[in-house]
Protein backbone atom coordinates (compact mmCIF):
# COMPACT_ATOMS: atom_id res chain seq x y z
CA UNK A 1 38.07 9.46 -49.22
CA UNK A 2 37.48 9.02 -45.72
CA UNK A 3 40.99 10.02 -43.41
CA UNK A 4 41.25 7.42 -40.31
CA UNK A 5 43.99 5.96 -38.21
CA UNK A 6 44.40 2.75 -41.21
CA UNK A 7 44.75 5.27 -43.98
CA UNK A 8 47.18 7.72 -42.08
CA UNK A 9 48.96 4.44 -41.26
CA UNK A 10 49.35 3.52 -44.52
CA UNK A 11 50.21 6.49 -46.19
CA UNK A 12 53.46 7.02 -43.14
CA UNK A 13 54.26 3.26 -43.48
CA UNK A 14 53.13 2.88 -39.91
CA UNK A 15 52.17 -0.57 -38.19
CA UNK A 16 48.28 -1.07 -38.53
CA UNK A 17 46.66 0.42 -35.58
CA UNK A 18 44.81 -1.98 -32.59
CA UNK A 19 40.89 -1.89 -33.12
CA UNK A 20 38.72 0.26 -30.52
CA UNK A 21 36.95 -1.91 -27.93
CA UNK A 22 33.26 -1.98 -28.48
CA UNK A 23 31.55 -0.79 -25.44
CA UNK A 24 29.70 -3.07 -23.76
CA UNK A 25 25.68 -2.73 -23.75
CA UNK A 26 23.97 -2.36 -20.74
CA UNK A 27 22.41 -5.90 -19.11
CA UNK A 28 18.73 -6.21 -19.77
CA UNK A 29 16.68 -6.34 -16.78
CA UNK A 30 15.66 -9.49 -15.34
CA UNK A 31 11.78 -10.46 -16.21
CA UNK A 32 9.29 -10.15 -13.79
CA UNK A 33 11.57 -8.20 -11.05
CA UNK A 34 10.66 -5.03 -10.03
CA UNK A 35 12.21 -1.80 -11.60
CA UNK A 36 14.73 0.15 -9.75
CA UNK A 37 15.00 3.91 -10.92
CA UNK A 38 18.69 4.14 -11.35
CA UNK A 39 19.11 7.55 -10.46
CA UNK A 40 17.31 6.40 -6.87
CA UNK A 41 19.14 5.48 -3.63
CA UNK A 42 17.53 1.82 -3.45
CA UNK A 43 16.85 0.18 -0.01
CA UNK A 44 15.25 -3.09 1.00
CA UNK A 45 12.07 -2.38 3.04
CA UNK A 46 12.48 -4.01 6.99
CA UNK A 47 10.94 -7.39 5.56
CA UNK A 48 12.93 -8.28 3.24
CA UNK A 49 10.07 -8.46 0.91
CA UNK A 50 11.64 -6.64 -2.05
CA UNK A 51 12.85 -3.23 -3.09
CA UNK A 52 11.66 0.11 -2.78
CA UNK A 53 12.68 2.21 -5.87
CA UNK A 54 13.47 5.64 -4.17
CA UNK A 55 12.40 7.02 -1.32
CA UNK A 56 10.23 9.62 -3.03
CA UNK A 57 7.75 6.94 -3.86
CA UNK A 58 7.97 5.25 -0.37
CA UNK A 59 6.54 8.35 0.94
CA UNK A 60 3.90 8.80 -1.77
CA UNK A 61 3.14 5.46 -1.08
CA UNK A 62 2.83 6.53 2.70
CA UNK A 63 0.89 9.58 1.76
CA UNK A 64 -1.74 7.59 -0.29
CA UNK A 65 -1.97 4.95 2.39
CA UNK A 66 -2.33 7.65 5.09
CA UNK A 67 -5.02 9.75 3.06
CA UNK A 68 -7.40 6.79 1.98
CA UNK A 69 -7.42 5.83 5.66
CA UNK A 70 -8.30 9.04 7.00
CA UNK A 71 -10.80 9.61 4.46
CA UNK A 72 -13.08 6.80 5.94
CA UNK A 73 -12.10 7.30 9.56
CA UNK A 74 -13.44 11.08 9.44
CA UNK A 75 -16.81 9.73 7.83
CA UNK A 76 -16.81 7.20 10.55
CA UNK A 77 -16.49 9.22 13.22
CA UNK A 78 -18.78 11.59 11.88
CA UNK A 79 -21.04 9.01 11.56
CA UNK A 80 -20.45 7.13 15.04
CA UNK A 81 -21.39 10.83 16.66
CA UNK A 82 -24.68 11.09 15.50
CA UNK A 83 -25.92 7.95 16.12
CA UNK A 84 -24.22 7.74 19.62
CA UNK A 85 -26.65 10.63 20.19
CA UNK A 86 -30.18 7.96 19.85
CA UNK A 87 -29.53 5.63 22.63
CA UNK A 88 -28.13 2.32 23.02
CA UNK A 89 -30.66 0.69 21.94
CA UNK A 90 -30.53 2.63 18.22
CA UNK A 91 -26.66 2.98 18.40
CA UNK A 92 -26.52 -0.77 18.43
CA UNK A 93 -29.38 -1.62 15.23
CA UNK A 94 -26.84 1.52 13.68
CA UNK A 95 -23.95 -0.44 14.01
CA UNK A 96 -25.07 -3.69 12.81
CA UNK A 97 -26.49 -1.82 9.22
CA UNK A 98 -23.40 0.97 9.28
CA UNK A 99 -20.48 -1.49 9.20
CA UNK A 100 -22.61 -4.23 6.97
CA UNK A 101 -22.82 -1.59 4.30
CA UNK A 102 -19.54 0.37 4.73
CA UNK A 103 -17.71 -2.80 3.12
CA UNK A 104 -17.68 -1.52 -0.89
CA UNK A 105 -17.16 2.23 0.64
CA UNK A 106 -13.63 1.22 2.63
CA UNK A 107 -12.02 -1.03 0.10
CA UNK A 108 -13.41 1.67 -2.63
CA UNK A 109 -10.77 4.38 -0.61
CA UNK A 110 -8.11 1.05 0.28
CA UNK A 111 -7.51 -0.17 -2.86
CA UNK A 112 -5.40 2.88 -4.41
CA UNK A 113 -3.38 2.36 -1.90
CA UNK A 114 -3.23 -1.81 -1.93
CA UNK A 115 -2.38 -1.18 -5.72
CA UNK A 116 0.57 1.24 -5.31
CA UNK A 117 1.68 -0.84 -2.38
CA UNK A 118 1.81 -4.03 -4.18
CA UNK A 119 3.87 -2.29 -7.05
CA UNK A 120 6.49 -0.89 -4.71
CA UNK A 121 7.13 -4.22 -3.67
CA UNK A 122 6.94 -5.88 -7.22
CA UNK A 123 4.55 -8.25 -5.52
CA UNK A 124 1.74 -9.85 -8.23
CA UNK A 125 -2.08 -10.01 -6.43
CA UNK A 126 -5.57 -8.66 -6.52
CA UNK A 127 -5.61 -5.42 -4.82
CA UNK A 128 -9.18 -5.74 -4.31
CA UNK A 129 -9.23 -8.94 -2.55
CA UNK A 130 -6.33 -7.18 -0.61
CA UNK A 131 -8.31 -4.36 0.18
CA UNK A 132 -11.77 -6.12 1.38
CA UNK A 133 -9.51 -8.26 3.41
CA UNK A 134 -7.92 -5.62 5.47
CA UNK A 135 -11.37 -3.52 5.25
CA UNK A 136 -13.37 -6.20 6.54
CA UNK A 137 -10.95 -7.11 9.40
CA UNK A 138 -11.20 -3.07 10.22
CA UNK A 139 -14.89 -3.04 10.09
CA UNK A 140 -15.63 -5.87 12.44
CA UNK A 141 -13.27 -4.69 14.89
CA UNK A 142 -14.89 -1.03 14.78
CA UNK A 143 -17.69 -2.46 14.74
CA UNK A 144 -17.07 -4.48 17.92
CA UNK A 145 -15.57 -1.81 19.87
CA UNK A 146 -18.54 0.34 19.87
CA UNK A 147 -20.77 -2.16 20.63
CA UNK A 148 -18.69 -3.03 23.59
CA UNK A 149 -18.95 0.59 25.28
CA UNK A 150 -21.95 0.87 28.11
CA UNK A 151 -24.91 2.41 27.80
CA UNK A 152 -24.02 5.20 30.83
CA UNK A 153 -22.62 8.62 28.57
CA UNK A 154 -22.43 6.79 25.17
CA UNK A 155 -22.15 9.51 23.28
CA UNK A 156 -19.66 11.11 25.41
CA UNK A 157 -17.38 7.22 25.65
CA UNK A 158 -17.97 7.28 21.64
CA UNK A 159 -16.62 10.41 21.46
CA UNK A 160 -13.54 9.78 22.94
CA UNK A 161 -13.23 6.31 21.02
CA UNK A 162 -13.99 7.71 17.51
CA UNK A 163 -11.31 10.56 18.57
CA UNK A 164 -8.54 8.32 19.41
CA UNK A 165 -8.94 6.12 16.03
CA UNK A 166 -8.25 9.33 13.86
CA UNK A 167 -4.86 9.71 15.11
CA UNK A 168 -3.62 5.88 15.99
CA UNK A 169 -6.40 3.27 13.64
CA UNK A 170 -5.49 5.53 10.87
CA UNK A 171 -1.53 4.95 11.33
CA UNK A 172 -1.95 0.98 12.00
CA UNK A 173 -4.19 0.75 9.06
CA UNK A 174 -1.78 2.69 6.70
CA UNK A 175 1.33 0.84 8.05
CA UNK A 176 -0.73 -2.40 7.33
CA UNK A 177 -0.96 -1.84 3.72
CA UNK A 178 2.56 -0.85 3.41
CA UNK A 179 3.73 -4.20 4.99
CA UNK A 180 1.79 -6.18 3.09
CA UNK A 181 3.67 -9.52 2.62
CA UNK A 182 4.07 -11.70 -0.34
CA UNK A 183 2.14 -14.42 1.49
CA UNK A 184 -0.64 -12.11 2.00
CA UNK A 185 -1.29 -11.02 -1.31
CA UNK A 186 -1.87 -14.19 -2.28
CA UNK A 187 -5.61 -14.79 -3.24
CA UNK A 188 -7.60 -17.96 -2.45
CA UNK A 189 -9.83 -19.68 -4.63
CA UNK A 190 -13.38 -20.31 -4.02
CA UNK A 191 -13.90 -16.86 -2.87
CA UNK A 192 -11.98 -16.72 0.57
CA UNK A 193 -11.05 -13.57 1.68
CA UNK A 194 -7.06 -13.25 1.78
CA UNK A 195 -5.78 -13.90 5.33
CA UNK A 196 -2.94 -11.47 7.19
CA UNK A 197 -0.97 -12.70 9.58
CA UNK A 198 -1.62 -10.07 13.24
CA UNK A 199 1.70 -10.40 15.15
């Protein structure tokens, strides 16, 4: 025989004891909104585009953003040295075959960090649309900037240039996939690249 407060009741002649409360169940979490790690310190990110579970995986995020970037900006520059080094007239036939085939070898290193970006924010999209779209908007701009330095000391001016995109392309390009907004990782049909707003 099991002894509880009704049989102890009972037995004294007591009045019947009130039932326990049942404790209440935790609330499912809504569908399709992003998960929160409850033992993080949640913030919204400066866009208001959704949450950003802890700050632990902000700066991962950062770190993967930061690292993919830098990746193809030291193979760049490495690259942009060389052929500064034949003349304009072969730097320029360089940089129209370098940045037409450097396309699959950016959004290759981007789209890690596209895909952990997109999660933080509990944003749906295809990372690698994402990625050739910021790749290819980094490419043509490269691309343009050398071909816009004169002839006198090219390797020298490309020196400098390369130099100064290790330390300040590599942070704008990083920050760029971190901001990435909901209307941005939207994918067209027909196979348009996905558009990002500049300012």
């Amino acid at each position: 025989e099991v002894v509880d407060s009704d049989l102890i009741a009972r037995r004294e002649n007591l009045p019947k004891p009130k039932p326990r409360p049942v404790p209440a169940s935790a609330p499912a979490a809504p569908v399709n909104e992003p998960i929160v790690l409850p033992s993080s310190t949640t913030r919204g990110d400066p866009g208001g585009h959704g949450p950003i579970a802890d700050e632990r995986v902000a700066s991962a995020a950062r770190g993967v953003a930061m690292d993919a970037v830098g990746r193809f900006s030291r193979r760049e520059a490495q690259a942009v040295r060389r052929a500064s080094k034949k003349g304009a007239e072969g730097f320029q036939s360089w940089a129209e075959t370098f940045y037409r085939d450097e396309g699959p070898v950016l959004r290759g290193f981007l789209r890690p960090a596209v895909v952990l970006s997109l999660a933080c924010r509990g944003l749906m999209g295809d990372p690698d649309r994402v990625a050739e779209a910021l790749s290819a908007r980094y490419l043509d701009r490269s691309k343009e900037d050398l071909l816009g330095l004169p002839a006198k000391d090219l390797a020298g001016r490309a020196d400098d240039m390369v130099t100064r995109w290790e330390t300040g392309r590599v942070q704008d390009l990083a920050e760029e996939i971190l901001i990435i907004r909901p209307e941005d990782a939207q994918t067209s049909v027909g196979g348009e690249k996905c558009r990002f707003r500049t300012g």
